[in-house]
C-alpha atoms as a PDB file:
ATOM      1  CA  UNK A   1      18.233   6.541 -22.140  1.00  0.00           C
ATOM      2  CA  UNK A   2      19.020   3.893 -19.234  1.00  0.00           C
ATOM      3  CA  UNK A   3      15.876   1.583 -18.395  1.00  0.00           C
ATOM      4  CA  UNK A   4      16.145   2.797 -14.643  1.00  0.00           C
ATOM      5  CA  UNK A   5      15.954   6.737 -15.501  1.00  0.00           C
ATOM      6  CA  UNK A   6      13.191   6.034 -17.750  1.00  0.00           C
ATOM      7  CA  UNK A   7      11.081   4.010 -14.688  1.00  0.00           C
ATOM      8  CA  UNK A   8      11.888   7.083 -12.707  1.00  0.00           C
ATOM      9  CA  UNK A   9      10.361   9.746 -14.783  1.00  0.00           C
ATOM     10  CA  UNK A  10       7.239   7.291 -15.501  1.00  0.00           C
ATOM     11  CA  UNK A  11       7.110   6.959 -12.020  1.00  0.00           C
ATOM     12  CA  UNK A  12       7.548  10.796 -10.991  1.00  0.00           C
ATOM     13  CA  UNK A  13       4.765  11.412 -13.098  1.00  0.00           C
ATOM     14  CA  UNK A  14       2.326   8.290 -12.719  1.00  0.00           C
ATOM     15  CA  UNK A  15       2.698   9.299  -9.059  1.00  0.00           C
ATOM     16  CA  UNK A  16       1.107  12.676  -8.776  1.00  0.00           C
ATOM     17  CA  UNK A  17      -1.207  12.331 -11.283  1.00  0.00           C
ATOM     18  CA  UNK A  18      -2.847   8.956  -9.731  1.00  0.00           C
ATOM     19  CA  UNK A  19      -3.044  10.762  -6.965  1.00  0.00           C
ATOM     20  CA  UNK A  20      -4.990  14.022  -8.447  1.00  0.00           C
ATOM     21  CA  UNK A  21      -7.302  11.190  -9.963  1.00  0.00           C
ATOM     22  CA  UNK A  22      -7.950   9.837  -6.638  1.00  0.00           C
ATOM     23  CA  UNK A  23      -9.021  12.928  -5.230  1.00  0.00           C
ATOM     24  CA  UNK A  24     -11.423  13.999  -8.407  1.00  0.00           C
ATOM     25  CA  UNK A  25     -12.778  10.439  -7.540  1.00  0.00           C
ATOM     26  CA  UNK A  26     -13.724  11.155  -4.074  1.00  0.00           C
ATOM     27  CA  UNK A  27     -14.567  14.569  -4.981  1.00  0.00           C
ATOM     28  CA  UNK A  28     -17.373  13.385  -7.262  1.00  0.00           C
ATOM     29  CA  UNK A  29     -18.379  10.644  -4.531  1.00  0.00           C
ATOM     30  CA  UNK A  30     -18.892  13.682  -1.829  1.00  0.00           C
ATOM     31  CA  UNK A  31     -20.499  15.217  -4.376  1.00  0.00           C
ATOM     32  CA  UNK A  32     -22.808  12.430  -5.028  1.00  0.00           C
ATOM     33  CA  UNK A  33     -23.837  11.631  -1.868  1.00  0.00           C
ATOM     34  CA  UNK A  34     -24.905  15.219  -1.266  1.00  0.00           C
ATOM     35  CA  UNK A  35     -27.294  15.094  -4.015  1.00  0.00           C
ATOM     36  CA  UNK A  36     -28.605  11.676  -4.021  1.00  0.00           C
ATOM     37  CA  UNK A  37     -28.843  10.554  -0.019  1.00  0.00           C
ATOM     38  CA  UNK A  38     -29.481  14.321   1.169  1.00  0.00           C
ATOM     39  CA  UNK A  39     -31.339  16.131  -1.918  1.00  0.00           C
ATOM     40  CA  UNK A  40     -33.504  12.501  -2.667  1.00  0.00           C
ATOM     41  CA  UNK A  41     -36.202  11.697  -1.001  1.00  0.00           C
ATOM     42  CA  UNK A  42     -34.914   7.398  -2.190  1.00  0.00           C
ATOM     43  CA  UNK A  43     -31.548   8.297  -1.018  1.00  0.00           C
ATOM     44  CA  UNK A  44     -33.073  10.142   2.606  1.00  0.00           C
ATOM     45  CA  UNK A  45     -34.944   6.946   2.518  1.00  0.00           C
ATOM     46  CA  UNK A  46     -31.743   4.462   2.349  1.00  0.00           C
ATOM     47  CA  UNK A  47     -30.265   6.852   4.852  1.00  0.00           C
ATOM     48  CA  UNK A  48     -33.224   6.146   7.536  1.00  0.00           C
ATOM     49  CA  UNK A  49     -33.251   2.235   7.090  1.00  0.00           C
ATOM     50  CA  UNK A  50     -29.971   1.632   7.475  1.00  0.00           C
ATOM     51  CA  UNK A  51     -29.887   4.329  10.313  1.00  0.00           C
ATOM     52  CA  UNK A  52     -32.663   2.430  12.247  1.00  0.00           C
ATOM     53  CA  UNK A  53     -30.574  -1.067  11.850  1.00  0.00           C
ATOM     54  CA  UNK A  54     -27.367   0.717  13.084  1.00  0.00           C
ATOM     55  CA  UNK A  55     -29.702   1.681  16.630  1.00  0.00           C
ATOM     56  CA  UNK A  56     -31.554  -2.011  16.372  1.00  0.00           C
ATOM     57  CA  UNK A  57     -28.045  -3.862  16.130  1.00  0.00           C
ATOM     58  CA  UNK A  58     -26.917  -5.501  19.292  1.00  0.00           C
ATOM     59  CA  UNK A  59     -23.727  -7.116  19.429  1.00  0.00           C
ATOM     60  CA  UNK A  60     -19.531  -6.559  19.851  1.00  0.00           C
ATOM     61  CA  UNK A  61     -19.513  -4.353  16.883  1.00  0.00           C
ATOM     62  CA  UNK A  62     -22.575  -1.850  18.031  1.00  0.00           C
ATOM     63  CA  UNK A  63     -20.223  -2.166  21.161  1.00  0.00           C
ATOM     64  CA  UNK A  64     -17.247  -1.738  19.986  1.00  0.00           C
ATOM     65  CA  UNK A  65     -18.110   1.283  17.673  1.00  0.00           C
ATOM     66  CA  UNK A  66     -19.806   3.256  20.725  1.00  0.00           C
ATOM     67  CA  UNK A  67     -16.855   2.870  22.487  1.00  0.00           C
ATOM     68  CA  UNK A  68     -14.362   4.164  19.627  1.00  0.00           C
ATOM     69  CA  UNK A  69     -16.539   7.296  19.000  1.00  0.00           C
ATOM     70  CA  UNK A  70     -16.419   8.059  22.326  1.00  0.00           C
ATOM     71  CA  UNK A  71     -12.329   8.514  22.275  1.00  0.00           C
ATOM     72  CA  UNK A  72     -13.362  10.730  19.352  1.00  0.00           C
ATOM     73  CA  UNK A  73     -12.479  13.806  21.654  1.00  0.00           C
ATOM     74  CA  UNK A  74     -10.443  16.990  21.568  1.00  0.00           C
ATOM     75  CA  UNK A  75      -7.555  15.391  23.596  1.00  0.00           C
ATOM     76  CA  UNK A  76      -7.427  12.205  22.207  1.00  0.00           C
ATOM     77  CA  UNK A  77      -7.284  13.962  18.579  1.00  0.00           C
ATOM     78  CA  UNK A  78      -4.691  16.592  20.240  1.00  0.00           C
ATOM     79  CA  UNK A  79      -2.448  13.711  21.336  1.00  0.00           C
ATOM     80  CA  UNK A  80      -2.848  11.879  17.764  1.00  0.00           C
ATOM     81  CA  UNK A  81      -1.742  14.875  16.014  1.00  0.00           C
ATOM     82  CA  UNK A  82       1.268  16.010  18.721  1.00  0.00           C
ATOM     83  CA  UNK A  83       2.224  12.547  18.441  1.00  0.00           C
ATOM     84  CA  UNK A  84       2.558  12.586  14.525  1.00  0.00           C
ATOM     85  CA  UNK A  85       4.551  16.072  15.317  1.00  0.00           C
ATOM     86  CA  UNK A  86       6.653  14.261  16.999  1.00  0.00           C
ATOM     87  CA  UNK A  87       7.673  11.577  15.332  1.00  0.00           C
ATOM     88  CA  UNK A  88       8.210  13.781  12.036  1.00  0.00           C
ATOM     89  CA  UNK A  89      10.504  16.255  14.052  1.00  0.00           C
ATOM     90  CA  UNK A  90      12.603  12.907  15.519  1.00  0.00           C
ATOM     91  CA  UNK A  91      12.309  11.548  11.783  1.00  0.00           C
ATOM     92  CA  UNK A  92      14.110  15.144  10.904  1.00  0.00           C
ATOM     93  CA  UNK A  93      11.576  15.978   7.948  1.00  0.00           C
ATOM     94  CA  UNK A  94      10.203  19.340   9.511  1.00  0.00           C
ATOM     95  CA  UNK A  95       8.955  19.815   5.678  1.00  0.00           C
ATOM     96  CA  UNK A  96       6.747  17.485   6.475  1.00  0.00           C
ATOM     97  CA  UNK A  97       4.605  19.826   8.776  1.00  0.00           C
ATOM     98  CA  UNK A  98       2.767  21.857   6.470  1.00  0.00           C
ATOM     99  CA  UNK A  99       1.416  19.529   4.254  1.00  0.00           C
ATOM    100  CA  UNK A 100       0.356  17.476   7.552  1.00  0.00           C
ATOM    101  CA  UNK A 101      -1.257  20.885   8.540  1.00  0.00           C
ATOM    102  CA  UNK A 102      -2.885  21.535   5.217  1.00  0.00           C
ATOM    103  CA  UNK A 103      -4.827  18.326   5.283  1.00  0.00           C
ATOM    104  CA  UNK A 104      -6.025  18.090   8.910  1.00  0.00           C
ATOM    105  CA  UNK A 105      -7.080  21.730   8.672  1.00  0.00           C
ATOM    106  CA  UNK A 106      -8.516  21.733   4.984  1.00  0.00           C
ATOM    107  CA  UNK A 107     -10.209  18.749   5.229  1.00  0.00           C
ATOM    108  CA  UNK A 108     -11.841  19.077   8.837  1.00  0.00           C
ATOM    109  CA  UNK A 109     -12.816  22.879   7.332  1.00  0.00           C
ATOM    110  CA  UNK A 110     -14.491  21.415   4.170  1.00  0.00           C
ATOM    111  CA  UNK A 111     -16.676  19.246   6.612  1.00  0.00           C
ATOM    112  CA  UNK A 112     -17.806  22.196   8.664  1.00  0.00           C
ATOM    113  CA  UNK A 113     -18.407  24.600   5.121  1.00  0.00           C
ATOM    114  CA  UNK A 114     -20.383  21.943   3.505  1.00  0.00           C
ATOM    115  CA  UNK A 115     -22.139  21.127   6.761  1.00  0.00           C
ATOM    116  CA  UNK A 116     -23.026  24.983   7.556  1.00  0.00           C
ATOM    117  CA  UNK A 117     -23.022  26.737   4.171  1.00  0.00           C
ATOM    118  CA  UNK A 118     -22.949  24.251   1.092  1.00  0.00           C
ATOM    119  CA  UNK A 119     -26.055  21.434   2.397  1.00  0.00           C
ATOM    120  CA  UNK A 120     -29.274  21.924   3.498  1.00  0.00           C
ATOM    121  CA  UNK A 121     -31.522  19.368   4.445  1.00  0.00           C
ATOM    122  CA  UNK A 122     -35.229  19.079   4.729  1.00  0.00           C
ATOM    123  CA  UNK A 123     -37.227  15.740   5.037  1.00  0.00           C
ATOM    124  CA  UNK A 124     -38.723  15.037   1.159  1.00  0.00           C
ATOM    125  CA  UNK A 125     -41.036  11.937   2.283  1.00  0.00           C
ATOM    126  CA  UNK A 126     -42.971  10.080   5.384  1.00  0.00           C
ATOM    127  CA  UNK A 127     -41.153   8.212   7.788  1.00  0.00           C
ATOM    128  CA  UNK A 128     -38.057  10.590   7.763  1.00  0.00           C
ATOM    129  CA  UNK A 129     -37.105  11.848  10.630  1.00  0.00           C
ATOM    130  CA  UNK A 130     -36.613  15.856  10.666  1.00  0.00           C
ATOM    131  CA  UNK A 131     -33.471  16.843  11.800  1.00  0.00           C
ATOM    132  CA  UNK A 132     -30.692  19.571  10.881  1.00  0.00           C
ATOM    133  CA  UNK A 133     -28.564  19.173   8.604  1.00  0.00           C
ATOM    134  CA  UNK A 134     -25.394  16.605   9.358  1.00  0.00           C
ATOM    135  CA  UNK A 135     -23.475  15.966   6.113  1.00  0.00           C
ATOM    136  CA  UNK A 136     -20.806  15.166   6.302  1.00  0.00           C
ATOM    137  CA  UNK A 137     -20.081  14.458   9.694  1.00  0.00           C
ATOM    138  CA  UNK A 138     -17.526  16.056  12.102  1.00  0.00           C
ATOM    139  CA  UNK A 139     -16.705  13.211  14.494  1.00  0.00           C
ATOM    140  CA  UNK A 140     -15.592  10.812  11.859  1.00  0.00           C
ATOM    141  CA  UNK A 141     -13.405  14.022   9.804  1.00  0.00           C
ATOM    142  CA  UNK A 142     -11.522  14.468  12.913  1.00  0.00           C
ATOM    143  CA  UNK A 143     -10.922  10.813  13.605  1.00  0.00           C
ATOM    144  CA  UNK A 144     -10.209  10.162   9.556  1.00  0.00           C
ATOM    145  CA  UNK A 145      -7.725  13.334   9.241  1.00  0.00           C
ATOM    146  CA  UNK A 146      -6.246  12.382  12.955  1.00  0.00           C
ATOM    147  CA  UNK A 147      -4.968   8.816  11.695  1.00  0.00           C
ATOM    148  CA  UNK A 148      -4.284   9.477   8.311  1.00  0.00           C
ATOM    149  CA  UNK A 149      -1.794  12.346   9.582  1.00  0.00           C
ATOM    150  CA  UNK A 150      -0.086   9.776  11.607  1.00  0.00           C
ATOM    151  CA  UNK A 151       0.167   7.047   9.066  1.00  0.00           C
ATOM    152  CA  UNK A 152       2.125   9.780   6.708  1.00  0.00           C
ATOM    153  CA  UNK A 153       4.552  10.990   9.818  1.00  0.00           C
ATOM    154  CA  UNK A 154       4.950   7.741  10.686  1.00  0.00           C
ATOM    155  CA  UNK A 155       7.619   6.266   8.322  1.00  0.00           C
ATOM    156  CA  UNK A 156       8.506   2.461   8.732  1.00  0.00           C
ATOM    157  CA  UNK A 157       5.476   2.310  11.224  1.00  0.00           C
ATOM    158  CA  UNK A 158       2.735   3.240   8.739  1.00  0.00           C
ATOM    159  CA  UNK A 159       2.685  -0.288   7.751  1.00  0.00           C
ATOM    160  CA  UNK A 160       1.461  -1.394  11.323  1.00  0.00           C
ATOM    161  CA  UNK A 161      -0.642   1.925  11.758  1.00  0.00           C
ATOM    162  CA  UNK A 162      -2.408   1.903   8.307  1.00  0.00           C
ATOM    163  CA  UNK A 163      -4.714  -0.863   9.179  1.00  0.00           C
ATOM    164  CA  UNK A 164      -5.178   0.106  12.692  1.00  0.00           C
ATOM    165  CA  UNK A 165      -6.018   3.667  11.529  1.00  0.00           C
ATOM    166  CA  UNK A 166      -8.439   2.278   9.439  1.00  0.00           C
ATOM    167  CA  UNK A 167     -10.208   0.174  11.895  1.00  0.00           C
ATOM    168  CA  UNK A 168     -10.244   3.115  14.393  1.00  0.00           C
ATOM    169  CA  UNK A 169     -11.623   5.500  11.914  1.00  0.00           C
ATOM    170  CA  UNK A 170     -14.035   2.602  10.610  1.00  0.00           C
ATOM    171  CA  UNK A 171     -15.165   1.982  14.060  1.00  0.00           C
ATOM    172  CA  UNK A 172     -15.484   5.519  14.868  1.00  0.00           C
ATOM    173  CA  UNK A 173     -17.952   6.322  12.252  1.00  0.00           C
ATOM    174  CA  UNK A 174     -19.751   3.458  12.837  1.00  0.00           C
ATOM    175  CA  UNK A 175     -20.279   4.888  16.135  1.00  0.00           C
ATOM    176  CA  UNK A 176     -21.784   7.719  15.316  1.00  0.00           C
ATOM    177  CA  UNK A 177     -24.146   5.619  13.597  1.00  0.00           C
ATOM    178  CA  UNK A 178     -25.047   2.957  16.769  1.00  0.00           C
ATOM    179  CA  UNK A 179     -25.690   6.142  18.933  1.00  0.00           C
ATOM    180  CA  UNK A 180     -27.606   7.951  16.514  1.00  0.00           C
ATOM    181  CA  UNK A 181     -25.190  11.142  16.481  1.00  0.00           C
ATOM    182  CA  UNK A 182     -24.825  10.781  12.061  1.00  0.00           C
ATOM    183  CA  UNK A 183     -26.279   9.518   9.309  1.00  0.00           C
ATOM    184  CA  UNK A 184     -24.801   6.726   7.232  1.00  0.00           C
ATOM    185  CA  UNK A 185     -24.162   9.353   4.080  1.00  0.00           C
ATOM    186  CA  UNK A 186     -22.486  11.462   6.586  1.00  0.00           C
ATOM    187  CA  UNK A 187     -19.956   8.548   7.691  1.00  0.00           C
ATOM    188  CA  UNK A 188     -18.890   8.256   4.263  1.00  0.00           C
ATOM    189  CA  UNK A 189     -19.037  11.596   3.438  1.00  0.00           C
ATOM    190  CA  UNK A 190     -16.600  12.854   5.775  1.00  0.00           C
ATOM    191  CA  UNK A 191     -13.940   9.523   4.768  1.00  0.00           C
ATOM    192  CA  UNK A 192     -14.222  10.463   1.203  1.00  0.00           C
ATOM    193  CA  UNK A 193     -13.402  14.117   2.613  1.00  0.00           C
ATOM    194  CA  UNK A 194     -10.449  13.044   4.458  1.00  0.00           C
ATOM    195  CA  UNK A 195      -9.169  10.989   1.505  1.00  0.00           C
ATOM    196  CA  UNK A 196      -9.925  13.678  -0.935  1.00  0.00           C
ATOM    197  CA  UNK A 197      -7.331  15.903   1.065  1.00  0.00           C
ATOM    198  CA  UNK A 198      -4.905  12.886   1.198  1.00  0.00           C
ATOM    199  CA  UNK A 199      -4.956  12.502  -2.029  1.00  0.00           C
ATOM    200  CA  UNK A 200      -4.503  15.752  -3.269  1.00  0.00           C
ATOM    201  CA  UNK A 201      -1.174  16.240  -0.603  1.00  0.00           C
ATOM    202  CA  UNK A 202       0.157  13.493  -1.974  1.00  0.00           C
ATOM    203  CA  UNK A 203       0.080  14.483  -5.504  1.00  0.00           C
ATOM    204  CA  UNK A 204       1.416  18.103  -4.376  1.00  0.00           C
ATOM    205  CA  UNK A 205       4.492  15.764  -2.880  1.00  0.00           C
ATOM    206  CA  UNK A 206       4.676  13.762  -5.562  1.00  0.00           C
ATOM    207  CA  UNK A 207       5.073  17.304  -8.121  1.00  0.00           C
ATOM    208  CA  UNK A 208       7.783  18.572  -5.534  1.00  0.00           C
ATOM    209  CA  UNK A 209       9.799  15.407  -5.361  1.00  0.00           C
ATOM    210  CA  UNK A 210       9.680  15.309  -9.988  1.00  0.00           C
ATOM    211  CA  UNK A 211      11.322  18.326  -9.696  1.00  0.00           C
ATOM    212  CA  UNK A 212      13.253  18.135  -6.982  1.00  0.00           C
ATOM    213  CA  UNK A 213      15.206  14.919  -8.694  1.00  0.00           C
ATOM    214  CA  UNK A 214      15.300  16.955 -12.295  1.00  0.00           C
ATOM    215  CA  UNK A 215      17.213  19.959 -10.686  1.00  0.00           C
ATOM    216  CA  UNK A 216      19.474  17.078  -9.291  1.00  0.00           C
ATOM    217  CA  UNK A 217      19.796  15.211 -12.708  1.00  0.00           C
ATOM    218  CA  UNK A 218      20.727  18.419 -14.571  1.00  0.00           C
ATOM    219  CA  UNK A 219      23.310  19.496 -11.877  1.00  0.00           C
ATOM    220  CA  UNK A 220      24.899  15.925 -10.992  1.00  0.00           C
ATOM    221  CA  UNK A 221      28.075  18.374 -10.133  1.00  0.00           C
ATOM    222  CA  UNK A 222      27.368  19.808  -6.511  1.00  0.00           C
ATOM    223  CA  UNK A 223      28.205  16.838  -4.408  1.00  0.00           C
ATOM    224  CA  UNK A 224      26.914  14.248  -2.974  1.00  0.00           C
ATOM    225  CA  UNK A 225      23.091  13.991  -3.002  1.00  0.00           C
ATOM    226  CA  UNK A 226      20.782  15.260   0.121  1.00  0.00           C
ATOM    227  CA  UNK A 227      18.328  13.578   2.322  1.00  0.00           C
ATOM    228  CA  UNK A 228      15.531  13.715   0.871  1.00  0.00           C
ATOM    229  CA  UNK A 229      12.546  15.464   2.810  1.00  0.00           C
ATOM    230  CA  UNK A 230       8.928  14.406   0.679  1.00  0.00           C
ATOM    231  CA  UNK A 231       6.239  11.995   1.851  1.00  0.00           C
ATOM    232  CA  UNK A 232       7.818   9.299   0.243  1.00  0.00           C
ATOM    233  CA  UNK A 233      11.014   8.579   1.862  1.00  0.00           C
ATOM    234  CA  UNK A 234      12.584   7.558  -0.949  1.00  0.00           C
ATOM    235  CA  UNK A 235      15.949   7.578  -0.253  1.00  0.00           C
ATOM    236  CA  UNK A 236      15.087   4.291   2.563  1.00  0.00           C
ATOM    237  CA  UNK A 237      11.936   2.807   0.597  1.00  0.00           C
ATOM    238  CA  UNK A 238      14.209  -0.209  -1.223  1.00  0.00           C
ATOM    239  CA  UNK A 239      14.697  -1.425   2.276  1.00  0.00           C
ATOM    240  CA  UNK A 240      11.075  -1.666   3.439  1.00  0.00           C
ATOM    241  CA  UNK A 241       9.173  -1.429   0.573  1.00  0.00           C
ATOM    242  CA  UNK A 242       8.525  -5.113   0.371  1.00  0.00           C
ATOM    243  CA  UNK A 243       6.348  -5.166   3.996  1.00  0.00           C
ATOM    244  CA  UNK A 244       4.527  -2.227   2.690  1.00  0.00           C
ATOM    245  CA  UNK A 245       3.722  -2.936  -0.830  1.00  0.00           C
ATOM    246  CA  UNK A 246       2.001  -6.327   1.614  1.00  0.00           C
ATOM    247  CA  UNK A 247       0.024  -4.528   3.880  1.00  0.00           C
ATOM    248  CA  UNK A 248      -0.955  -2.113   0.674  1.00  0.00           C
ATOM    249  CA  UNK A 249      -2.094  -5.719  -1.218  1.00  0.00           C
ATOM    250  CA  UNK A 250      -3.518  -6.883   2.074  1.00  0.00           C
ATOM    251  CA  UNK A 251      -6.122  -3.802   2.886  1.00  0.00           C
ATOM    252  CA  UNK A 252      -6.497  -3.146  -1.083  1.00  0.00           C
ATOM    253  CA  UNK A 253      -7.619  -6.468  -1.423  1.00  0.00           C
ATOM    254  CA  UNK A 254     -10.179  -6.599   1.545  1.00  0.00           C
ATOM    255  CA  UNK A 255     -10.994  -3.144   0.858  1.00  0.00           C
ATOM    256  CA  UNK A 256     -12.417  -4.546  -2.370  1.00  0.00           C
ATOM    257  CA  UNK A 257     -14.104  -7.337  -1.317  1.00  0.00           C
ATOM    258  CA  UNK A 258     -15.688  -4.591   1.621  1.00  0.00           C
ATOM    259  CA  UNK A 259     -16.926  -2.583  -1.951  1.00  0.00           C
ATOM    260  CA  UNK A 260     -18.442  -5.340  -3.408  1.00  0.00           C
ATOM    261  CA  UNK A 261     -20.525  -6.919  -0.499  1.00  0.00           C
ATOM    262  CA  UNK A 262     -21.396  -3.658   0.614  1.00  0.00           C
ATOM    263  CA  UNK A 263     -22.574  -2.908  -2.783  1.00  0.00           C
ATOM    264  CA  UNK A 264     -24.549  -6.174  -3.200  1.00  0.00           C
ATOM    265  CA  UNK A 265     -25.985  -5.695  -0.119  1.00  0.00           C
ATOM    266  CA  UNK A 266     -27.837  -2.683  -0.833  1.00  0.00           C
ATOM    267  CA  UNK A 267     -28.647  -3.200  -4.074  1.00  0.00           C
ATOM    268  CA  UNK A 268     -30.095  -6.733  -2.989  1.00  0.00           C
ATOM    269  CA  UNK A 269     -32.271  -4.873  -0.379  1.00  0.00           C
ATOM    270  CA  UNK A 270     -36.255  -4.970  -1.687  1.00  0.00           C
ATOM    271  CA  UNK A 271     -38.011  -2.325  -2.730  1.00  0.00           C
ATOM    272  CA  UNK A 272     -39.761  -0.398  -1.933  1.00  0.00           C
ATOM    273  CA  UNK A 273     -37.890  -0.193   1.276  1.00  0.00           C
ATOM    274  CA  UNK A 274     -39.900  -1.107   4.468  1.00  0.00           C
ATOM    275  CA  UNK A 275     -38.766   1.686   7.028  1.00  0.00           C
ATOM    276  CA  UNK A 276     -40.037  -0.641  10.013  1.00  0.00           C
ATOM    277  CA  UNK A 277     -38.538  -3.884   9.055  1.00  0.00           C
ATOM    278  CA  UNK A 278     -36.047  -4.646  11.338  1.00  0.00           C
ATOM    279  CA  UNK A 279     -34.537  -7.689   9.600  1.00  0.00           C
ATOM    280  CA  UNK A 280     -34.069  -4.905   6.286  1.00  0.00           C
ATOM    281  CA  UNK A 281     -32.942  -2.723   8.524  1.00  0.00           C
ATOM    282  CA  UNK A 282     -30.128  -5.116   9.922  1.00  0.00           C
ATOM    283  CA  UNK A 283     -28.953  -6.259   6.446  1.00  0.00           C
ATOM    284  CA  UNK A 284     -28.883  -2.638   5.296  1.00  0.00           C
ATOM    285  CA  UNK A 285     -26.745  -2.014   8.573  1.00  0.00           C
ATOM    286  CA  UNK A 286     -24.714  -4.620   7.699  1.00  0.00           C
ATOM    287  CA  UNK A 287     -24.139  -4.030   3.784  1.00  0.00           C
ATOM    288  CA  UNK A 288     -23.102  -0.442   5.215  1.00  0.00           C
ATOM    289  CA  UNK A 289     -21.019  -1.863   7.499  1.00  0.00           C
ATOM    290  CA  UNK A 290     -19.038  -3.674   4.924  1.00  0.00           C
ATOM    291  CA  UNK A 291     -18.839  -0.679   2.469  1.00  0.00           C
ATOM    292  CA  UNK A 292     -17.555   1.831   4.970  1.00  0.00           C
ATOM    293  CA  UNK A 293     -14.635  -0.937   5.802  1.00  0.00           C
ATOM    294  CA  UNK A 294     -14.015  -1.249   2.308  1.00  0.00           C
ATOM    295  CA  UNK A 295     -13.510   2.298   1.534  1.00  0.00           C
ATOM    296  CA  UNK A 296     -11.648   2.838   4.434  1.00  0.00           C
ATOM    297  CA  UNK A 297      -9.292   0.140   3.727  1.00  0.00           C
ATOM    298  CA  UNK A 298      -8.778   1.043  -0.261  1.00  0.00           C
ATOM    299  CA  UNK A 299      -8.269   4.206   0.699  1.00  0.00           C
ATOM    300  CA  UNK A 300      -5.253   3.243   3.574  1.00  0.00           C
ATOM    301  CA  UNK A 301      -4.327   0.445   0.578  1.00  0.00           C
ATOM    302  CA  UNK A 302      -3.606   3.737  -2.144  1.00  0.00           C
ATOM    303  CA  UNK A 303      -1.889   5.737   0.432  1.00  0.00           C
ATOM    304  CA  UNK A 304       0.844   2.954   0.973  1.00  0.00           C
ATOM    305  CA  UNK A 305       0.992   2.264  -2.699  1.00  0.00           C
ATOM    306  CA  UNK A 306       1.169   6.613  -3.914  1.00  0.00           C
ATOM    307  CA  UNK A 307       3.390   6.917  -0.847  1.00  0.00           C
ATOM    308  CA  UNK A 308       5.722   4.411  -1.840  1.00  0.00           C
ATOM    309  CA  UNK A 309       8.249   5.685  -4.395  1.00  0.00           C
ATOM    310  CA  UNK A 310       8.124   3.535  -7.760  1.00  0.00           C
ATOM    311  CA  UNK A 311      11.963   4.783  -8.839  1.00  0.00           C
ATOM    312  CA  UNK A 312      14.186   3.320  -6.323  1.00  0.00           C
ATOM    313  CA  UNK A 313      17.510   4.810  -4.363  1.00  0.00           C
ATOM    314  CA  UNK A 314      20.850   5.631  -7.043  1.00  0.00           C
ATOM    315  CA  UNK A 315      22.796   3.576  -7.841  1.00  0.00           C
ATOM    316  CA  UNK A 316      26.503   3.673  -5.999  1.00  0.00           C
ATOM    317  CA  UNK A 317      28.399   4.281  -9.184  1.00  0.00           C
ATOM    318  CA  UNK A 318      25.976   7.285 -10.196  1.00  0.00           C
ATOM    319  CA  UNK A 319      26.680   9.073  -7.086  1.00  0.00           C
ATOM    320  CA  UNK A 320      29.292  12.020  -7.165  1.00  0.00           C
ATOM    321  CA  UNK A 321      31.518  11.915  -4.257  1.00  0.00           C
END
């Protein structure tokens, strides 16, 4: 067995199943959150004190935010998703569509089950405010699903739209925080949503593509090989893999860093938790802050690196004319 076959049937199955781990991942972070910052009366706590520093904070990101959920509307999302429509029919990979389809609509869905049907939400201590249910939240699904759709039609250009989808979709949620629309749980709720869908079309593509390239390596006979049509592009990834396996280091690498202040932060907070301290209100804000950027930019930071095919175009000499 050649040493590049074998690195493409490692890679056609480390592929898929990274992703399906990925997805059981956020799964059992939605999960998580649902129970411990909705069900808790510690967690509904958190949830109100970092709430209150997200309406205290004054400055270009409070700002900024409000202004990014506001273009969190039905035409702004139509054009975001017509515009990924279009650039997979001029990128001629129509097959592209329905998975595309599957995620916006099965992942905005989800939200609006778990919201409606799944959740309930009643105030389990003093000093929480009593409200209806808003896990996960809506806005930030849309804007999440929107961007993440485009980054995957996008081709060559998802290295330039990966980060600025996950600023948008960071800044978006944030919103919805400044102007008191969401919860913080429900921010990250509805990214873990998004990327559990992502996740889980990407390790569907990843299955099709393993046996797509095993029918064509047991019948090298019928020609010359065809275009291929999968997520991955993997036909043109030796060309531009090397800016994109960057960007992937780049936002995996602050999306880490995002993790582990945000993480510190909270955990650093004192206890019992003063619900009208402002100054613990702005540091839980701001640990918040930090962990929704993180988690928005490991999860852009996987997508580039599960996207990108690990076995790389044939060689000339295996090709039959």
């Amino acid at each position: 067995m050649s040493s590049s076959g074998s690195t493409a049937r490692v890679g056609g199955v480390a592929r898929p199943l990274l992703s399906l781990l990925a997805a059981a991942l956020c799964t059992a972070v939605v999960v998580g959150l649902a129970r411990g910052a909705v069900g808790t009366a510690s967690g509904q706590r958190l949830d109100q004190l970092i709430l209150s520093g997200a309406k205290a904070h004054e400055g270009p990101l409070s700002q900024y935010a409000e202004l990014a959920v506001q273009s969190v509307s039905v035409p702004v999302i139509a054009v975001l998703l017509a515009l990924a429509a279009v650039l997979v029919l001029l990128r001629r990979r129509l097959q592209l569509l329905i998975p595309l389809t599957v995620l916006v609509i099965g992942a905005n869905l989800t939200t609006q089950v778990i919201k409606h049907v799944l959740v309930t939400r009643q105030a389990l201590g003093p000093g929480i405010d009593i409200t209806p249910n808003s896990f996960p939240s809506g806005h930030t699904t849309l804007a999440a699903t929107a961007m993440i759709a485009l980054v995957l039609a996008s081709g060559r250009a998802r290295v330039v739209l990966a980060p600025v989808g996950a600023l948008w979709t960071l800044a978006a949620g944030l919103g919805t925080l400044v102007v008191g629309w969401h919860r913080p749980s429900d921010v990250i709720g509805a990214i873990t949503i998004a990327a559990a869908w992502t996740f889980l079309i990407l390790a569907a593509d990843g299955l099709h593509t393993r046996r797509r390239r095993a029918r064509a390596a047991a019948s090298p006979g019928r020609g010359r090989r065809r275009r291929g049509a999968d997520l991955t592009d993997s036909a043109r990834a030796p060309r531009h893999g090397a800016g994109t396996a960057v960007m992937a280091a780049v936002l995996g690498l602050g999306g880490l860093v995002g993790l582990a202040l945000g993480a510190a932060g909270l955990a650093s907070l004192p206890r019992p938790l003063d619900l009208h301290d402002v100054p613990q209100q702005l540091a839980a804000f701001g640990a918040t802050t930090a962990l929704i950027g993180g988690g928005t930019g490991a999860w852009m930071a996987l997508v580039l690196v599960l996207r990108t095919p690990i076995s790389h175009r044939r060689r000339m000499d295996e090709r039959v004319p």
